[in-house]
N, C-alpha and C. Protein backbone atom coordinates (compact mmCIF):
# COMPACT_ATOMS: atom_id res chain seq x y z
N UNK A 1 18.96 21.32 -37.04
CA UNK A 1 17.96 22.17 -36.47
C UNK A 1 18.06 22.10 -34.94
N UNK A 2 18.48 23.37 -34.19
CA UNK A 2 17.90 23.05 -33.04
C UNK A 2 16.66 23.37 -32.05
N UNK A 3 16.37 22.72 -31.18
CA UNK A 3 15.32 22.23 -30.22
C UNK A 3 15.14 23.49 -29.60
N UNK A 4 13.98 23.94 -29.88
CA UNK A 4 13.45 25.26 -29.07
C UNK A 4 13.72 25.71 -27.55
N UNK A 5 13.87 26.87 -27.03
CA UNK A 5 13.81 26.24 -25.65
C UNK A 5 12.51 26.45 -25.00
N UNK A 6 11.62 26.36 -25.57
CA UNK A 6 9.95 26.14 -24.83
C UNK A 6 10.18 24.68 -24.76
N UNK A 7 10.73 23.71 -25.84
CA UNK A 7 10.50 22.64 -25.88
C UNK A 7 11.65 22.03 -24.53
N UNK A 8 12.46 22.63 -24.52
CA UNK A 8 13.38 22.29 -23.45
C UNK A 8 12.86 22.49 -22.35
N UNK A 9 12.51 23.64 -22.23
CA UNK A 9 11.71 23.79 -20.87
C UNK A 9 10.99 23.19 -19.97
N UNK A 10 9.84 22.72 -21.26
CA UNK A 10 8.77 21.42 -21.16
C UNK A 10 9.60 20.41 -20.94
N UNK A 11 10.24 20.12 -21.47
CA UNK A 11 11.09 18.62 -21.27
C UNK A 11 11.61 18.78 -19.65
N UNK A 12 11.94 19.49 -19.69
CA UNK A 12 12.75 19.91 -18.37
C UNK A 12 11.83 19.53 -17.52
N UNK A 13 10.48 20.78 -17.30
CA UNK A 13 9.87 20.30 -15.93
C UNK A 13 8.87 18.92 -16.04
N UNK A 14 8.49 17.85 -17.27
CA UNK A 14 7.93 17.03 -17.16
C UNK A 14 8.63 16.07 -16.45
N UNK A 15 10.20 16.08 -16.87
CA UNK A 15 10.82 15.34 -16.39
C UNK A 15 10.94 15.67 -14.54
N UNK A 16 11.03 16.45 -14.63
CA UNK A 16 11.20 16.86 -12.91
C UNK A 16 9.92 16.67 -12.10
N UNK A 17 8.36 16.86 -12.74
CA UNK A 17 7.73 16.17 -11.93
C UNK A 17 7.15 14.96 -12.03
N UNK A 18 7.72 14.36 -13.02
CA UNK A 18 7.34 13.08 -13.28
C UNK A 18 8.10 12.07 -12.19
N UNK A 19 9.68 12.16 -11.67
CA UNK A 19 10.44 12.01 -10.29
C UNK A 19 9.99 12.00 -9.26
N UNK A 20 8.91 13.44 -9.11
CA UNK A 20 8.18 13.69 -7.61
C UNK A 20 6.85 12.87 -7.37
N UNK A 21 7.62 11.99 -6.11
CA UNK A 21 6.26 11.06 -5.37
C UNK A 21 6.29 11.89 -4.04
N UNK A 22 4.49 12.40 -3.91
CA UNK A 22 4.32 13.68 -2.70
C UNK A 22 3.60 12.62 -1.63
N UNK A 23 3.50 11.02 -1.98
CA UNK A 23 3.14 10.07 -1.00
C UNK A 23 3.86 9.26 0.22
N UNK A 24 3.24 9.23 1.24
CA UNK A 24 4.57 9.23 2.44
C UNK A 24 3.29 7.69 3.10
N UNK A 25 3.97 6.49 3.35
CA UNK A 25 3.52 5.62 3.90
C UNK A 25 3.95 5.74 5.54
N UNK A 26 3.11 5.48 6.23
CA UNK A 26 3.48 5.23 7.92
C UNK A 26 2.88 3.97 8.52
N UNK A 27 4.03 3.10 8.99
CA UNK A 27 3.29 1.87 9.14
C UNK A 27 2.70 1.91 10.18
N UNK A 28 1.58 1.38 10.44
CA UNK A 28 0.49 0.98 11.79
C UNK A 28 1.25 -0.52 12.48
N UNK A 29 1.21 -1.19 11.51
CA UNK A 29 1.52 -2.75 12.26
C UNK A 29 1.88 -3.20 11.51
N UNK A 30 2.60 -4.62 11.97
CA UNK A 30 3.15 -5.56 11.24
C UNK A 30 3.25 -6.68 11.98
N UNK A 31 2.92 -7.98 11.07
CA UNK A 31 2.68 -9.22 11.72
C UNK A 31 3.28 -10.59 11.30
N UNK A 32 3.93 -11.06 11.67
CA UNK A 32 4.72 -11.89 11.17
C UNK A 32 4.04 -13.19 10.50
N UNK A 33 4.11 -14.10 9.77
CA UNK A 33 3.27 -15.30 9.66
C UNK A 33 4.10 -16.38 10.76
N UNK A 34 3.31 -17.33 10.68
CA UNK A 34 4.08 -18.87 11.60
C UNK A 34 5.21 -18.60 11.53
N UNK A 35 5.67 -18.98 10.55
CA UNK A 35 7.25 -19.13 10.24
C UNK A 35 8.22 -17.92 9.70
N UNK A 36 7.67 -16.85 9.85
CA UNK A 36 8.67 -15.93 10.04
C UNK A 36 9.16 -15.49 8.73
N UNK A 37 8.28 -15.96 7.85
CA UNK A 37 8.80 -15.77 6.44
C UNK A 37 8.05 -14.74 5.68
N UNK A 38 6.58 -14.38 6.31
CA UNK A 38 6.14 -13.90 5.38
C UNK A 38 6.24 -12.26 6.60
N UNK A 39 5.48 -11.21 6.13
CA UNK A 39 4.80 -10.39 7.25
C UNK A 39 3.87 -9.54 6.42
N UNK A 40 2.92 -9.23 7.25
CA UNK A 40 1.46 -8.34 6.47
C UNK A 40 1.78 -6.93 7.17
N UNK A 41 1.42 -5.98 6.47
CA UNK A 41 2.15 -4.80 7.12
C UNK A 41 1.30 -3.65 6.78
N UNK A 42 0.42 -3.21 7.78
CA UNK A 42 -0.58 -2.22 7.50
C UNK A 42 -0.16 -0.88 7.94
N UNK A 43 -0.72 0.23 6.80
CA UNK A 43 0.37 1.55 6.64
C UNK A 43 -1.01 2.65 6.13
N UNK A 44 -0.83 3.12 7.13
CA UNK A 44 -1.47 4.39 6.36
C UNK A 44 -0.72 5.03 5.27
N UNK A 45 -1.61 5.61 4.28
CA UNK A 45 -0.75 6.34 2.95
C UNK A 45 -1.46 7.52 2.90
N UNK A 46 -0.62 9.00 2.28
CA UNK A 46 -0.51 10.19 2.65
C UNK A 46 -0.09 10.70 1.13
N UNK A 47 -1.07 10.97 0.50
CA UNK A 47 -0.96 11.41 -0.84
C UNK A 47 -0.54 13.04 -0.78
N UNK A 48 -1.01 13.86 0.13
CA UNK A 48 -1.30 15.19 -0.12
C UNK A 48 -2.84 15.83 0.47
N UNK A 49 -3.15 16.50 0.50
CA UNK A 49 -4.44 17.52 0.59
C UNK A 49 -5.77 17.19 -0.54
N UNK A 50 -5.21 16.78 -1.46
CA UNK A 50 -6.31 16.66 -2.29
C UNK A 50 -6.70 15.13 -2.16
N UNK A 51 -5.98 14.38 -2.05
CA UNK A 51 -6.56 12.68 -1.55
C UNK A 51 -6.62 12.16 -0.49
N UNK A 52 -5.99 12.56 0.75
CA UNK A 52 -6.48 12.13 2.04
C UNK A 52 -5.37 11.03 2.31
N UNK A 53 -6.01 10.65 3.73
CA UNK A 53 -5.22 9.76 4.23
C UNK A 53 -6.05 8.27 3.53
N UNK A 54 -5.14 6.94 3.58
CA UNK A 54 -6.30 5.98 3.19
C UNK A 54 -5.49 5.19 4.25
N UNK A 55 -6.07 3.73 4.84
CA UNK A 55 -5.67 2.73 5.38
C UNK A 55 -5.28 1.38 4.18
N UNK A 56 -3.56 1.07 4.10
CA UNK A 56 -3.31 0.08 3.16
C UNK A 56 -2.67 -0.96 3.79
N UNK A 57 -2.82 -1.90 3.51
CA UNK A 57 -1.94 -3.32 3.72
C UNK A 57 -1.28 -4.16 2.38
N UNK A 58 0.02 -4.60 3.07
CA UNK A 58 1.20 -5.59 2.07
C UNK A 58 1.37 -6.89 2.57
N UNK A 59 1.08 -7.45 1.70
CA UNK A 59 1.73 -8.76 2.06
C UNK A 59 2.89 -8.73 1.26
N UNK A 60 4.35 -8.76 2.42
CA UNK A 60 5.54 -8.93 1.79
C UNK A 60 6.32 -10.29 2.39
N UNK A 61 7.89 -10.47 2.07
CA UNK A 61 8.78 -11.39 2.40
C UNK A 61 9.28 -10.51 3.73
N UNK A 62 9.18 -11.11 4.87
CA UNK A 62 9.90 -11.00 5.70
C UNK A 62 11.17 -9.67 5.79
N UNK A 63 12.05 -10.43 5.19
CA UNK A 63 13.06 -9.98 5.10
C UNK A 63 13.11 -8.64 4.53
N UNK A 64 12.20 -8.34 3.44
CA UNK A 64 12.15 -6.64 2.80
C UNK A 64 11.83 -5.83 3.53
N UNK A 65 11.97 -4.39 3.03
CA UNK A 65 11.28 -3.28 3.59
C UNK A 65 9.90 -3.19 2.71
N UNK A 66 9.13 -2.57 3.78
CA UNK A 66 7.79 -1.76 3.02
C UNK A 66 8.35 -0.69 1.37
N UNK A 67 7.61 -1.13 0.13
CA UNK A 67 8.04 -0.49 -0.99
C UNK A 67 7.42 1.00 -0.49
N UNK A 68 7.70 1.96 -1.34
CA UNK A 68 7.04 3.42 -1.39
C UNK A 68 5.50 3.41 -1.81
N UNK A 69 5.27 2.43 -2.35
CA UNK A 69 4.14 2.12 -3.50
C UNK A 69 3.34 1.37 -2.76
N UNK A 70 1.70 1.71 -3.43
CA UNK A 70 0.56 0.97 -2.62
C UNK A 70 0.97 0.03 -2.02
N UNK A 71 -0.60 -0.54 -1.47
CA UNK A 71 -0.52 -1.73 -0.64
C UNK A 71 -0.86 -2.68 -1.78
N UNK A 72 -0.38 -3.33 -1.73
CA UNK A 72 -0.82 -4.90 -2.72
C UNK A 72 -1.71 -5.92 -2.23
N UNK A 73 -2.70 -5.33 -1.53
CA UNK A 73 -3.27 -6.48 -0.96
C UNK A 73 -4.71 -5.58 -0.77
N UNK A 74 -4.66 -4.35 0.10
CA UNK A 74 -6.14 -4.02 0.66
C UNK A 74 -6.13 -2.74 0.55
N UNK A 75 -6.83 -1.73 0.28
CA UNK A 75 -6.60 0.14 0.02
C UNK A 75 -7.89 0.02 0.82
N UNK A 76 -8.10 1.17 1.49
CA UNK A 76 -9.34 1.45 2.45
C UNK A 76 -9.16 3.32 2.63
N UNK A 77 -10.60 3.57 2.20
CA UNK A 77 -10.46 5.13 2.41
C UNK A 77 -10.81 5.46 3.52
N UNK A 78 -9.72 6.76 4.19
CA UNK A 78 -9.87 6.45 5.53
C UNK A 78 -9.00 6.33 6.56
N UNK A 79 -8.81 6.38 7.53
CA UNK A 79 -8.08 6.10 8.62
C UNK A 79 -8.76 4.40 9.32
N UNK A 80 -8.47 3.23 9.09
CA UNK A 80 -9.38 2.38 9.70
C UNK A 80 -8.63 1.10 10.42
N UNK A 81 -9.13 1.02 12.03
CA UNK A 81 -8.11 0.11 12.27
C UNK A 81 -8.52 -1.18 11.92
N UNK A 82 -7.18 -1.97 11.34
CA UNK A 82 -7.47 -3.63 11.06
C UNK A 82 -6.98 -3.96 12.26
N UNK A 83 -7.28 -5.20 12.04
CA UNK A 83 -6.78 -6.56 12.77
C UNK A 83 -6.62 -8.04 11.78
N UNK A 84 -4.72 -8.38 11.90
CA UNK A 84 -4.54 -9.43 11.11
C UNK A 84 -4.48 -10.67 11.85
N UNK A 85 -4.72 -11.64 11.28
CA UNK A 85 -4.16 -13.25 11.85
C UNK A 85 -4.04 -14.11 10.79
N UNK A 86 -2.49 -14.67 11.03
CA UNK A 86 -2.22 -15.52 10.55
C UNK A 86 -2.88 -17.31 10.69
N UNK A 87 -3.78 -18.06 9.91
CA UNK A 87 -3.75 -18.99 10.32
C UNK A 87 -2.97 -19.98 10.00
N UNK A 88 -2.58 -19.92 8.80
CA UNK A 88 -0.95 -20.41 8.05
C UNK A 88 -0.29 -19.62 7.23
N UNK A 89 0.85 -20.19 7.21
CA UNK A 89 1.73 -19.28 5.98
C UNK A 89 1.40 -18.72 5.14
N UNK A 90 0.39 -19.34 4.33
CA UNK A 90 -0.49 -19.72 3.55
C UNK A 90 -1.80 -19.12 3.12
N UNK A 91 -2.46 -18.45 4.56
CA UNK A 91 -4.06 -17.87 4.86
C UNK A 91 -3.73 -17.19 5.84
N UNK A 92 -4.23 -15.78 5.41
CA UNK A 92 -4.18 -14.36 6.68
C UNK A 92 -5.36 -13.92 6.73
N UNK A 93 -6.07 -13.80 7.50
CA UNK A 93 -7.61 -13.43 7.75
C UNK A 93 -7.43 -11.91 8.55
N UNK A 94 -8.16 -11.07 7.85
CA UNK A 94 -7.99 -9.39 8.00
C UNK A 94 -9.07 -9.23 8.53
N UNK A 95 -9.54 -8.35 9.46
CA UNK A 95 -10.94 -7.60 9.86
C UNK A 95 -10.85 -6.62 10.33
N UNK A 96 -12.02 -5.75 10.29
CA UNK A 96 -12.44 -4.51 10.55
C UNK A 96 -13.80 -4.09 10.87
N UNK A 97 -14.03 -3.27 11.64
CA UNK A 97 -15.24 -2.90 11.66
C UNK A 97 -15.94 -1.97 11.55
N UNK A 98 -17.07 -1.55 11.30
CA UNK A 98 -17.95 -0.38 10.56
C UNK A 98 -17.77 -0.49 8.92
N UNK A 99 -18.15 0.18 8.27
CA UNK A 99 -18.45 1.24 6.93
C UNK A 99 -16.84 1.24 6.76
N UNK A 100 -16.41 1.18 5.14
CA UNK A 100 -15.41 2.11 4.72
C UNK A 100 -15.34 1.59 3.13
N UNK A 101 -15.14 3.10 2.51
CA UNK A 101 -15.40 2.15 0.78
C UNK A 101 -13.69 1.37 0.66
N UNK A 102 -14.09 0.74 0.00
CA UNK A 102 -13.23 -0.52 -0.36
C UNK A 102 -12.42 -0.06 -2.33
N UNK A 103 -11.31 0.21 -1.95
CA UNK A 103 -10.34 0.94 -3.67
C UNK A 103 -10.24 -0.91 -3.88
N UNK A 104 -9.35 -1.10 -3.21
CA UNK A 104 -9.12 -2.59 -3.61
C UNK A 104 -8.88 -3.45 -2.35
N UNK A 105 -9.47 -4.71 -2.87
CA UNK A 105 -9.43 -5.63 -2.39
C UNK A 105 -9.19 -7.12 -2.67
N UNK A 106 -7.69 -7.21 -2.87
CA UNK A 106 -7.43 -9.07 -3.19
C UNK A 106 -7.49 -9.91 -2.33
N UNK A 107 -7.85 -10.92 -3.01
CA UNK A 107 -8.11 -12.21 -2.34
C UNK A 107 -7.03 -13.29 -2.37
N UNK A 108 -5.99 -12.99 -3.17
CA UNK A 108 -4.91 -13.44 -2.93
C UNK A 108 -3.69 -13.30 -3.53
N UNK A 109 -2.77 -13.13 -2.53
CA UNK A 109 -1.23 -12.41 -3.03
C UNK A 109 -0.26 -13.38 -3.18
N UNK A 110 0.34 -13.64 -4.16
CA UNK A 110 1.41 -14.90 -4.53
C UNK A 110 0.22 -15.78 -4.28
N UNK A 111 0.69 -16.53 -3.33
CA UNK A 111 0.36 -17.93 -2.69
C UNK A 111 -0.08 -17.45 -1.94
N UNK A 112 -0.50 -16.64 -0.80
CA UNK A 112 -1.31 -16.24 0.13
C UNK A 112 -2.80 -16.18 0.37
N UNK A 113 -3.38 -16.66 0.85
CA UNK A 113 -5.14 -16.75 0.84
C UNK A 113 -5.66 -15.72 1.54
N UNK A 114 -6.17 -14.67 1.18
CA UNK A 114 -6.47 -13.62 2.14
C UNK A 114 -8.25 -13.52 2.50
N UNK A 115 -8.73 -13.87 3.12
CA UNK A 115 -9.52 -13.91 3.83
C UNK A 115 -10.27 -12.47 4.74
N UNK A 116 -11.20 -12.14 3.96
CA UNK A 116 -11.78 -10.80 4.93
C UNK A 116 -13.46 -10.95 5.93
N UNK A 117 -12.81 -10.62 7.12
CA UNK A 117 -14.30 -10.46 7.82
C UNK A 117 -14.70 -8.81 8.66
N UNK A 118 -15.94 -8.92 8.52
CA UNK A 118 -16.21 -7.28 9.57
C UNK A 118 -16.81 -8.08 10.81
């Protein structure tokens, strides 16, 4: 029996926009820890027209690039400036100030202690 081509069709464009990511990260900053091993890396993210800009942060290894994909650490709706500090390798203390709703917020990444103040 063969496969319709409505069904091909469908197959066709699910597959083709299931490929398309319309999200574009731009990093704001990046901060190294003590030792140079870790870095926190705050990025605005750019979904499109219908979701806005949001303010995100990563805690990654040094050595990588920023992934395409959220922040793993802090989502903020919004344009909002942080401020990071490292106090060890270990503990990064984030702040900001005013209002902004909060998508996510961890308290700690790997081994990292993340610490938030306004």
């Amino acid at each position: 029996m063969k496969p319709s081509w409505k069904f091909i069709a469908m197959f066709a464009i699910s597959a083709a926009l299931s490929g398309c990511d319309t999200c574009s990260n731009e990093v704001v900053q990046t901060v190294l820890s003590p030792s140079g091993q870790r870095k926190a890396i705050v990025f605005n993210r750019n979904c499109g027209a219908t979701v806005g800009f949001n303010t995100q942060l990563s805690i990654i290894p040094a050595h990588d690039d920023l992934p395409p994909d959220s922040g793993n650490t802090l989502v903020l709706d919004g344009t909002i400036p942080l401020r990071m500090k490292w106090q060890s390798d270990s503990d990064l203390t984030v702040l900001w100030s005013g209002s902004a709703k909060i998508f996510e917020q961890q308290r700690s990444v790997g081994d990292v202690s993340v610490t938030y103040r306004d």
